[in-house]
N, C-alpha and C. Protein backbone atom coordinates (compact mmCIF):
# COMPACT_ATOMS: atom_id res chain seq x y z
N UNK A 1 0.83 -1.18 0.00
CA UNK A 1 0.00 0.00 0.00
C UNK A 1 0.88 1.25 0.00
N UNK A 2 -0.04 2.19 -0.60
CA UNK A 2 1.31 3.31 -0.67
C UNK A 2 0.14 4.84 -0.86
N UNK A 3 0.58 6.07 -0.78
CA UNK A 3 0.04 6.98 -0.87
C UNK A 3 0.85 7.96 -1.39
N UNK A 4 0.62 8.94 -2.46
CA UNK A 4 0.99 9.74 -2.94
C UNK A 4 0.27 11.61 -2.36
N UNK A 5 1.48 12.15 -2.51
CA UNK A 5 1.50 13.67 -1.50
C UNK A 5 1.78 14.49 -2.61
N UNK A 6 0.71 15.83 -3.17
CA UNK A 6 1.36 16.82 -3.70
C UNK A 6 2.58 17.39 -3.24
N UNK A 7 3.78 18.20 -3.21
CA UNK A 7 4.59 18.95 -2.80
C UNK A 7 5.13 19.99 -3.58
N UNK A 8 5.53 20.68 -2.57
CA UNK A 8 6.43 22.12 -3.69
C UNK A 8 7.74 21.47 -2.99
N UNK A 9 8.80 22.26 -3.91
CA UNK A 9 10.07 22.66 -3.73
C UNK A 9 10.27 23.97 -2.95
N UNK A 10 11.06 24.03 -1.59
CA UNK A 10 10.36 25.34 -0.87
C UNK A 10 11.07 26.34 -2.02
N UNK A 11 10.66 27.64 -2.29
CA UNK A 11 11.17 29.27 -2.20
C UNK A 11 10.90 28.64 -4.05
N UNK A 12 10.17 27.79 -4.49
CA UNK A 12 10.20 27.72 -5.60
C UNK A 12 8.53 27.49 -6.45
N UNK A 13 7.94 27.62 -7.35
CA UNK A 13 7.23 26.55 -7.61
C UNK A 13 6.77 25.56 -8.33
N UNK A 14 7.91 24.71 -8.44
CA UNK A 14 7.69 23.50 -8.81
C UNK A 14 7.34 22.81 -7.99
N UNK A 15 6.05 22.04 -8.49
CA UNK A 15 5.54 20.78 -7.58
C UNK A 15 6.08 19.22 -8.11
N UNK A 16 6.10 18.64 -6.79
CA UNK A 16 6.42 17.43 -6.96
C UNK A 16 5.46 16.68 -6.23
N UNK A 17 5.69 14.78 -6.89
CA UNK A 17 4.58 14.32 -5.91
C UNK A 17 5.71 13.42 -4.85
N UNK A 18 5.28 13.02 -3.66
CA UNK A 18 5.59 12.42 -2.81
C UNK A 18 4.94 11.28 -2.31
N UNK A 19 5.92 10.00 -2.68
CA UNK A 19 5.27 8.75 -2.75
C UNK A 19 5.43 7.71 -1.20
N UNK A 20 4.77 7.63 -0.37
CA UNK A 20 4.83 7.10 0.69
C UNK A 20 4.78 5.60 0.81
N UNK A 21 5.43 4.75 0.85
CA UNK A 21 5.70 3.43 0.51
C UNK A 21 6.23 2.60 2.11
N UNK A 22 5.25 1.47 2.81
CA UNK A 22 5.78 0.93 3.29
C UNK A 22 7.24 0.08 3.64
N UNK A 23 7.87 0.31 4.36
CA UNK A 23 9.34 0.06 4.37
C UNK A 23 9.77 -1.29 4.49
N UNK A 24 8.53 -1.91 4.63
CA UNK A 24 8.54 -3.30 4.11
C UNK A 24 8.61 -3.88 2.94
N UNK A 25 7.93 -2.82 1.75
CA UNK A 25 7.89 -3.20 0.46
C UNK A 25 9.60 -2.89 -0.14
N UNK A 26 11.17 -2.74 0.70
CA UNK A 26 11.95 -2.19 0.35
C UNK A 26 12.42 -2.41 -1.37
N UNK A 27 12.45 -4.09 -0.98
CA UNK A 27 12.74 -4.25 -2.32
C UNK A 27 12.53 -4.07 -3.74
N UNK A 28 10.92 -4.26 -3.80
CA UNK A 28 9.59 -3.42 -4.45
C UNK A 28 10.31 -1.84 -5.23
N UNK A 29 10.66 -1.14 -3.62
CA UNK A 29 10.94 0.18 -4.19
C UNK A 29 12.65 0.27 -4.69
N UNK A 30 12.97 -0.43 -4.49
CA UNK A 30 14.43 -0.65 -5.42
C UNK A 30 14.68 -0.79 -6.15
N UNK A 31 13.79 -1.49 -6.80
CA UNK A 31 13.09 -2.17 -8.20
C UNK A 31 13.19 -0.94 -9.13
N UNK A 32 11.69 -0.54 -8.49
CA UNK A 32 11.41 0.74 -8.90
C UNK A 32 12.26 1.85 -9.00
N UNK A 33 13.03 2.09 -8.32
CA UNK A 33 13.58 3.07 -8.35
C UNK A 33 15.24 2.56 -9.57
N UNK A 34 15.79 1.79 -9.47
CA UNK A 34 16.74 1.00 -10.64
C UNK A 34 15.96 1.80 -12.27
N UNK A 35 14.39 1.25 -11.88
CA UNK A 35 14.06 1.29 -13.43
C UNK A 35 13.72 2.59 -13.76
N UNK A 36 13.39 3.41 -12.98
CA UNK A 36 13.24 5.03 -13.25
C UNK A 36 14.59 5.54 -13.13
N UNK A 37 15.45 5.27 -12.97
CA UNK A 37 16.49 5.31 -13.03
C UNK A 37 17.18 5.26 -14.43
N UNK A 38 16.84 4.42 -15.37
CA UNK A 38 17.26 4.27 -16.49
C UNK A 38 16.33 4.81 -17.62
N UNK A 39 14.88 5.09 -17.11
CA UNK A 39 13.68 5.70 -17.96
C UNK A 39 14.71 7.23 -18.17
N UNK A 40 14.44 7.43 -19.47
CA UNK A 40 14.97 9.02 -20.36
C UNK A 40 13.79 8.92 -21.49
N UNK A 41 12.68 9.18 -21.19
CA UNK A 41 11.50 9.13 -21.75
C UNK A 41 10.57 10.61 -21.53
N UNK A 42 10.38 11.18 -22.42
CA UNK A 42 9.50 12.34 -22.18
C UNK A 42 7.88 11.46 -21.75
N UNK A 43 7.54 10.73 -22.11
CA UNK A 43 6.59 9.61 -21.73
C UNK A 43 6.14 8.75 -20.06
N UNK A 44 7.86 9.36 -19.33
CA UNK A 44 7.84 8.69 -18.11
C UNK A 44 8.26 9.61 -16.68
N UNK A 45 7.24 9.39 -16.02
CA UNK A 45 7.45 10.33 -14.74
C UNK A 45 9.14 9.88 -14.31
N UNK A 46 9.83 11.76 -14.23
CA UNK A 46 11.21 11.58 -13.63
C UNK A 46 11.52 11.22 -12.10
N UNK A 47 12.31 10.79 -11.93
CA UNK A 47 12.55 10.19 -10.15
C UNK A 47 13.92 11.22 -9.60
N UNK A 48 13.51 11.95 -9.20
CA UNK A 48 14.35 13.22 -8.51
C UNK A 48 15.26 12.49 -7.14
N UNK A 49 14.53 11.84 -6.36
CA UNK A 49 15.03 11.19 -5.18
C UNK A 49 14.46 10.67 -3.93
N UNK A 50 15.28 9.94 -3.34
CA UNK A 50 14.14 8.98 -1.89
C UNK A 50 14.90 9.34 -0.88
N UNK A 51 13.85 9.02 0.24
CA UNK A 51 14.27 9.36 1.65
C UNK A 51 13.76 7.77 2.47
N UNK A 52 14.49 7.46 3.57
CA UNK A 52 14.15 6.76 4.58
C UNK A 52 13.89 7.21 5.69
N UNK A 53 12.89 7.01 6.46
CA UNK A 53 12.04 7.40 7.83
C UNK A 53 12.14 5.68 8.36
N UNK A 54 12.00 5.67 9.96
CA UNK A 54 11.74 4.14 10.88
C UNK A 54 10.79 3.59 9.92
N UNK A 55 9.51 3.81 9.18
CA UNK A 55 8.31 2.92 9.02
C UNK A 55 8.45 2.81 7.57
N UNK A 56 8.80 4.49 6.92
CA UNK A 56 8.73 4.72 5.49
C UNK A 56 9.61 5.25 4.31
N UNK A 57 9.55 4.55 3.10
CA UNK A 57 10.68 5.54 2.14
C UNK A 57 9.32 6.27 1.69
N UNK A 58 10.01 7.50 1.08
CA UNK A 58 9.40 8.63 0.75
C UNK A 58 10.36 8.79 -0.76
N UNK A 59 9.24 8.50 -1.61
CA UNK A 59 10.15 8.81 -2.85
C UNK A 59 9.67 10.50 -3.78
N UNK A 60 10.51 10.88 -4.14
CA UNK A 60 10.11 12.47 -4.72
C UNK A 60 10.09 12.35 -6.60
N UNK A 61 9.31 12.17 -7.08
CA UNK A 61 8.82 12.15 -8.24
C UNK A 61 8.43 13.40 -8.80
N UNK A 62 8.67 13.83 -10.30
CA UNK A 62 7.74 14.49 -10.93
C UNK A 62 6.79 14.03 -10.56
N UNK A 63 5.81 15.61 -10.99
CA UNK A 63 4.26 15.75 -10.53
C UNK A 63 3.54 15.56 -11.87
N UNK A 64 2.30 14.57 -11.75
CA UNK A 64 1.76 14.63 -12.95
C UNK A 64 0.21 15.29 -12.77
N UNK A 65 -0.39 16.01 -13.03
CA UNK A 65 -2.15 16.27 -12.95
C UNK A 65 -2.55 15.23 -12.91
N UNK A 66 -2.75 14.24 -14.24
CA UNK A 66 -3.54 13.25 -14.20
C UNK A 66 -3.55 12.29 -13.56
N UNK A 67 -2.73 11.57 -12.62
CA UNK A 67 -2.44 11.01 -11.82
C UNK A 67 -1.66 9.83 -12.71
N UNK A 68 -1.61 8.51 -11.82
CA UNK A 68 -0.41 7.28 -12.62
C UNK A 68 -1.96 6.79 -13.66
N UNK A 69 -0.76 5.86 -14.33
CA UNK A 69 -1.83 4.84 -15.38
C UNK A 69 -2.70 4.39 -14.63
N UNK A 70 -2.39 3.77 -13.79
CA UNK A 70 -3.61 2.75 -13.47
C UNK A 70 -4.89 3.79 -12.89
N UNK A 71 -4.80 4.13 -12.35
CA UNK A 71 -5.70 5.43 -12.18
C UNK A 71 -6.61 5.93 -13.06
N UNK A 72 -5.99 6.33 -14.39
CA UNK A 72 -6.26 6.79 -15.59
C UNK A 72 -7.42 5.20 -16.32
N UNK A 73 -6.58 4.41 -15.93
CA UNK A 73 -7.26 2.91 -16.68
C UNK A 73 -8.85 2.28 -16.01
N UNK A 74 -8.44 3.31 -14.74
CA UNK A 74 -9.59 2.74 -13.78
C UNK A 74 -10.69 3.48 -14.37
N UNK A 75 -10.60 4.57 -14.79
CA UNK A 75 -11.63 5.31 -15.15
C UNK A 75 -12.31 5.79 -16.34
N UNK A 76 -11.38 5.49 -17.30
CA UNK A 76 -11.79 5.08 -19.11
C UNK A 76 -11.86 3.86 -19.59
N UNK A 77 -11.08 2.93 -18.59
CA UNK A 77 -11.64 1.35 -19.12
C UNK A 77 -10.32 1.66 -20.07
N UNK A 78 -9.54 2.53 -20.63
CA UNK A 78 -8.35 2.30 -21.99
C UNK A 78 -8.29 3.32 -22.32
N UNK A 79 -7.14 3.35 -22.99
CA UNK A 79 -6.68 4.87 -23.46
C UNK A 79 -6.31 4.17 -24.99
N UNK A 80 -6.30 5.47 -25.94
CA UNK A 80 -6.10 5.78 -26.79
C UNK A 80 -4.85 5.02 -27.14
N UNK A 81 -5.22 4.31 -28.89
CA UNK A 81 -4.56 3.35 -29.48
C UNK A 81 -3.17 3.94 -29.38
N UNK A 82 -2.82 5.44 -29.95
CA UNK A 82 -1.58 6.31 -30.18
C UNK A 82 -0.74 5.96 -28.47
N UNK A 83 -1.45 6.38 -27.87
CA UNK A 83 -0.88 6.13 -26.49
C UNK A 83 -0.25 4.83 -25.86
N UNK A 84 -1.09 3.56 -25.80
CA UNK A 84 -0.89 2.28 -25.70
C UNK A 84 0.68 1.99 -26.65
N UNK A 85 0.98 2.64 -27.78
CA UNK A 85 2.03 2.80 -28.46
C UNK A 85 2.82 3.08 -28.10
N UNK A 86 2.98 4.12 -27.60
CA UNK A 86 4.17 5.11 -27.26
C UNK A 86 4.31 3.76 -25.60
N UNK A 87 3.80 4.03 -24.75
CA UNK A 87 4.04 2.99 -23.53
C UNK A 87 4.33 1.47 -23.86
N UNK A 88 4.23 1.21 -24.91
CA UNK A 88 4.80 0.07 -25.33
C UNK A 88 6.31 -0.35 -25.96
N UNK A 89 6.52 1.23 -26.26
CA UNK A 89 7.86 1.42 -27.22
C UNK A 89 8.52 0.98 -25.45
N UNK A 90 8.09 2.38 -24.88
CA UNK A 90 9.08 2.88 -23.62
C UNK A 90 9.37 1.47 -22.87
N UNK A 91 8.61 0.78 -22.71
CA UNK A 91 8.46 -0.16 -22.08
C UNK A 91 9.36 -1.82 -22.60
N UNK A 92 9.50 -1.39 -23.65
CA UNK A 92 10.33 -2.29 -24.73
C UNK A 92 11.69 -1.92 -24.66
N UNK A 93 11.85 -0.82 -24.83
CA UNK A 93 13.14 -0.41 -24.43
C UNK A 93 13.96 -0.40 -23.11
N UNK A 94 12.92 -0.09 -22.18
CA UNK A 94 13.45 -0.36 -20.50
C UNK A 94 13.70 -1.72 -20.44
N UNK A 95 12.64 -2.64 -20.74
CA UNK A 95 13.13 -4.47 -20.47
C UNK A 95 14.82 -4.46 -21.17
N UNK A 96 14.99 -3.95 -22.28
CA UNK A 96 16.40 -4.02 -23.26
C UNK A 96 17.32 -3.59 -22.39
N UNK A 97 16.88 -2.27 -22.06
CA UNK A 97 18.22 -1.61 -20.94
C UNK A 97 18.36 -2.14 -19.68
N UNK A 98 17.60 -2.78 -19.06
CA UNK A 98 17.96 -3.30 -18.10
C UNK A 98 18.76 -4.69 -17.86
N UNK A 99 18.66 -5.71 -19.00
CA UNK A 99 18.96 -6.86 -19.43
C UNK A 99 20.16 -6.83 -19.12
């Protein structure tokens, strides 16, 4: 389970989101964070940086309006053929780079 936090950058305003992730899921977010790590995709939310707290990592992400995919999927049932494309390229290419 996890929860996401609008944020600013203080004395600035750029917002970021802030991803609250049980510190149990560590590995999960290692994962994750490896593969945003190698994403250089105008297509893919950037990963700025994480923090550890006793219970929680706190990861700092670009901010998106629309929120993540699945979100988006929950509520149109599918997105647009052009789109499904482009996340398929990105996604083709990350499995390659990570190999």
């Amino acid at each position: 389970m996890h929860q996401v936090y609008k944020g600013r950058q203080k004395k600035t305003v750029e917002y970021v989101a802030i991803k609250r992730v049980d510190k149990a899921q560590m590995d999960r977010v290692v994962n994750e964070v490896q593969v945003m790590h190698r994403l250089n995709s105008p297509h893919t939310l950037r990963f700025h940086n994480w923090y550890e707290t006793r219970n929680n990592l706190w990861l700092i992400l670009e901010y998106c309006t629309g929120g993540d995919l699945l979100s988006l999927l929950k509520q149109d049932g599918r997105l647009p053929e052009a789109a499904v494309k482009v996340s398929i390229r990105d996604l083709t290419w990350c499995k390659h780079s990570l190999a």
